[in-house]
Protein backbone atom coordinates (compact mmCIF):
# COMPACT_ATOMS: atom_id res chain seq x y z
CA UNK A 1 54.64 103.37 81.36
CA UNK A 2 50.90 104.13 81.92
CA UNK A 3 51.47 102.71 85.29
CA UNK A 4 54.21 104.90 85.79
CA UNK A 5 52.32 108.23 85.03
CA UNK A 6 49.31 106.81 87.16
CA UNK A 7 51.43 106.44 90.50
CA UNK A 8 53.61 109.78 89.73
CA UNK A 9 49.88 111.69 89.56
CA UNK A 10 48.61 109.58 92.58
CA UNK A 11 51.51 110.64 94.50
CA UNK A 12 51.83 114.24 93.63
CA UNK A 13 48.03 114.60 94.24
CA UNK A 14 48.58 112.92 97.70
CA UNK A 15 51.57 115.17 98.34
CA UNK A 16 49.21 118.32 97.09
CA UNK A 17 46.58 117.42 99.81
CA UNK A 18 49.09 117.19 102.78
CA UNK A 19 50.55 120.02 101.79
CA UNK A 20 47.05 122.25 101.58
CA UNK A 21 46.01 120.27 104.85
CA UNK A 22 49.01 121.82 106.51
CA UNK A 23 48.63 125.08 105.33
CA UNK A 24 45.06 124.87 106.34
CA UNK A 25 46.42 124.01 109.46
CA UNK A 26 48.53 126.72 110.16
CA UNK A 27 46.08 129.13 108.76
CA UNK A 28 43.46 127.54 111.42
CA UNK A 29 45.98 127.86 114.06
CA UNK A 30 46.64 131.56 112.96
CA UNK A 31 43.02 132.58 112.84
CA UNK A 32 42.33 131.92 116.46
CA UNK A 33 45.34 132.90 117.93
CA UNK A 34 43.90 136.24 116.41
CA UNK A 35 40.33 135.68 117.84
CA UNK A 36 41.80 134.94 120.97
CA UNK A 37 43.55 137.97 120.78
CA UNK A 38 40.47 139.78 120.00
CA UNK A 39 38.52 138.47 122.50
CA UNK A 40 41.07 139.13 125.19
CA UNK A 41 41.29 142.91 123.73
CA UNK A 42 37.69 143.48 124.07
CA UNK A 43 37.21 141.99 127.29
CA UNK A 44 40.05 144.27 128.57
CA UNK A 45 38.30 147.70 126.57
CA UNK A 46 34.90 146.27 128.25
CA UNK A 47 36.08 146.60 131.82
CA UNK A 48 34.87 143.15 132.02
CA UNK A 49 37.02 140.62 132.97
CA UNK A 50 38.29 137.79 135.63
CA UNK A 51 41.32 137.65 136.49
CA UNK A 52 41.57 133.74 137.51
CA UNK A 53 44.68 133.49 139.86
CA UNK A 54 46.54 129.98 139.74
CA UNK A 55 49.45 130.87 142.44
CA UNK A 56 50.86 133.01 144.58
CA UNK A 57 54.17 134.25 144.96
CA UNK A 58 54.47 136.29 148.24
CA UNK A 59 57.75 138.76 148.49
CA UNK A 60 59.13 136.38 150.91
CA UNK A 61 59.09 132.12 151.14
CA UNK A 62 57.57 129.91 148.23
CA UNK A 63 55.35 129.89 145.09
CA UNK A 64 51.94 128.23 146.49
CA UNK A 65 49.65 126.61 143.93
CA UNK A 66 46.52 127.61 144.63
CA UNK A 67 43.78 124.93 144.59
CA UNK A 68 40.66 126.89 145.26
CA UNK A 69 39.48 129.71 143.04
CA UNK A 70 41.06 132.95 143.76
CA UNK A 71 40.11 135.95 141.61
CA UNK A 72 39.62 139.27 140.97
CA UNK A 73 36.46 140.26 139.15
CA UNK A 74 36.52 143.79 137.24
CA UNK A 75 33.65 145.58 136.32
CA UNK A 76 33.01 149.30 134.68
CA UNK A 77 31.36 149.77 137.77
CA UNK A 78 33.11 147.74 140.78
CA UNK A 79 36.21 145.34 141.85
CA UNK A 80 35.75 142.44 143.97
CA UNK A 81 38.68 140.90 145.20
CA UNK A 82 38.49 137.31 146.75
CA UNK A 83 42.73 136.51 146.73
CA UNK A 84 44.32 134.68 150.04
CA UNK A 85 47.34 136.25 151.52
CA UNK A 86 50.80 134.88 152.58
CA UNK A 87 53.46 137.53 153.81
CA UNK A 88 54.90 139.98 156.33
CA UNK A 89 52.41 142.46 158.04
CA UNK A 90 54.18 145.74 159.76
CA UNK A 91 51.23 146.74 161.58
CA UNK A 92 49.08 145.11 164.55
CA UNK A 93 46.58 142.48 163.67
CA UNK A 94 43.28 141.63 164.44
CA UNK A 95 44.17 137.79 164.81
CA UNK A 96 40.26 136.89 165.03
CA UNK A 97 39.99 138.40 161.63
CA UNK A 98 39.29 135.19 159.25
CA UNK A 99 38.81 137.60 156.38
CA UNK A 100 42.31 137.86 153.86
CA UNK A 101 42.90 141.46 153.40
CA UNK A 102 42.83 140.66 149.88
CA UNK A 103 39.40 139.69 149.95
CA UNK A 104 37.25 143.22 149.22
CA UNK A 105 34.63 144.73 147.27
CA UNK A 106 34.96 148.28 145.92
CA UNK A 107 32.91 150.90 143.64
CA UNK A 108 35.05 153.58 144.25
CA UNK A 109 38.47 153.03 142.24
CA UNK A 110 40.80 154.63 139.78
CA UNK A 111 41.40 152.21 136.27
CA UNK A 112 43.94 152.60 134.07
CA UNK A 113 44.99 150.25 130.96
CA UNK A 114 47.96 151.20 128.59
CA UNK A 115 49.32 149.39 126.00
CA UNK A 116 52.29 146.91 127.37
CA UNK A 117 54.80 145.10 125.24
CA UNK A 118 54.33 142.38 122.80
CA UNK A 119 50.54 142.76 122.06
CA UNK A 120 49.99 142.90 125.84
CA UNK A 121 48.40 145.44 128.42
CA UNK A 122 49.23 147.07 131.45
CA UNK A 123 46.37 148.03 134.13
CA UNK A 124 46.48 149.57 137.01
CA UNK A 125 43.90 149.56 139.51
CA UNK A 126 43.83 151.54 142.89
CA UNK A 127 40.84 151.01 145.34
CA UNK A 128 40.23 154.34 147.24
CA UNK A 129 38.01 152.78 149.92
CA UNK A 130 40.02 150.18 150.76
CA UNK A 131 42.84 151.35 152.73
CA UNK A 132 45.45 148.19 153.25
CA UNK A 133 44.99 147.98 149.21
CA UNK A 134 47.42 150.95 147.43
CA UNK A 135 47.40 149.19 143.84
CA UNK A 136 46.93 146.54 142.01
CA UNK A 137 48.70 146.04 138.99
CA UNK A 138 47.84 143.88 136.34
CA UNK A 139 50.01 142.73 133.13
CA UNK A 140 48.02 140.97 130.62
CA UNK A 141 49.74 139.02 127.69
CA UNK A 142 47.82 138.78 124.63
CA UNK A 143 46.82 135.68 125.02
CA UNK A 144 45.54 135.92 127.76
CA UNK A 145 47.80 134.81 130.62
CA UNK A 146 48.32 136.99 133.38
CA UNK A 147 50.33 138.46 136.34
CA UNK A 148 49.50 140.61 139.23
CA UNK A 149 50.87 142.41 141.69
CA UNK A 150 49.17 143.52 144.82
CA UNK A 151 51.14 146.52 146.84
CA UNK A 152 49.76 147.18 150.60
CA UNK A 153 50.43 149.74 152.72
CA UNK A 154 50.65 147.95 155.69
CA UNK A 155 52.01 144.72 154.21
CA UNK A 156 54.53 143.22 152.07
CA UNK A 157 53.87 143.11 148.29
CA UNK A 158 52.71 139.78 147.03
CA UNK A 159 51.77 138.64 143.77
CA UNK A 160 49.57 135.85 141.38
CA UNK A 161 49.83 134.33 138.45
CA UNK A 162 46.79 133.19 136.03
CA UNK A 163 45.03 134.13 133.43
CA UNK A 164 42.35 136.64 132.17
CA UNK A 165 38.85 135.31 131.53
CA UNK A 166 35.26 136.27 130.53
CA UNK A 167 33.48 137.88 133.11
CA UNK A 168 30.04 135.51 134.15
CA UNK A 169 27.03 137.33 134.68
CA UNK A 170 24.48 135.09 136.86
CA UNK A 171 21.10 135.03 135.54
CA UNK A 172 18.46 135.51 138.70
């Protein structure tokens, strides 16, 4: 019988520590999903930010995985844009141009973020020095993952998906 009692409280202390573990777990998992979140918030209040673009999805043809890094990096004070471009273009070309039309730096720009659905945010951004550029609109999930959509005046819409990351700031 004192066997008995010995496994049952072996047992139940066993099935006490998986149990705690898991809750542990979840708690764990809970906790940085809500850093994360945090983090992602404040980068987005900070105006400081990359936007990391994995593929492109122009208006017309295929998704293209993109293998080199694309991105867009926002500052309080400037956007630079290094993205490639794949679509229709309704006005003449300079076809010696090597330079995307996606690929720009600006300090003069309008920035908007609102609140978007599900924990997420919407930003707009809208170059005024860069002509081809009319907005560039950003949806950010809470977690961090990403969409954006690039409208041109003088080309068809195209747009990226990726994710949102902290902005690097090299050391001289």
């Amino acid at each position: 019988m004192k066997r008995f009692f010995v496994l049952k409280t072996a047992v139940l202390l066993f099935m006490g520590a998986l149990i705690s573990t898991g809750l542990f777990a979840q708690e764990t998992k809970a906790q940085q999903k809500a850093d994360k979140v945090a983090k992602i918030k404040s980068l987005i209040d900070s105006q400081n930010y990359v936007f990391v673009a994995q593929n492109a999805l122009p208006m017309s043809g295929r998704m293209r995985n993109l293998t080199s890094e694309y991105n867009v990096i926002v500052g309080a004070d400037s956007v630079i844009s290094y993205l490639p471009y794949f679509g229709r273009v309704y006005t003449s070309v300079d076809y010696g141009a090597t330079k995307s039309p996606l690929d720009f730096k600006t300090k003069s720009f309008d920035y908007n973020a609102t609140p978007g659905k599900k924990d997420g945010w919407n930003i707009t951004i809208k170059p005024k020095d860069h002509r081809s550029v009319q907005s560039m609109n950003l949806s950010v999930s809470s977690e961090g993952y990403a969409s954006l959509q690039v409208t041109s005046s003088d080309r068809s819409p195209i747009s990226f998906n990726g994710y949102i990351t902290e902005r690097k700031v090299k050391k001289k």
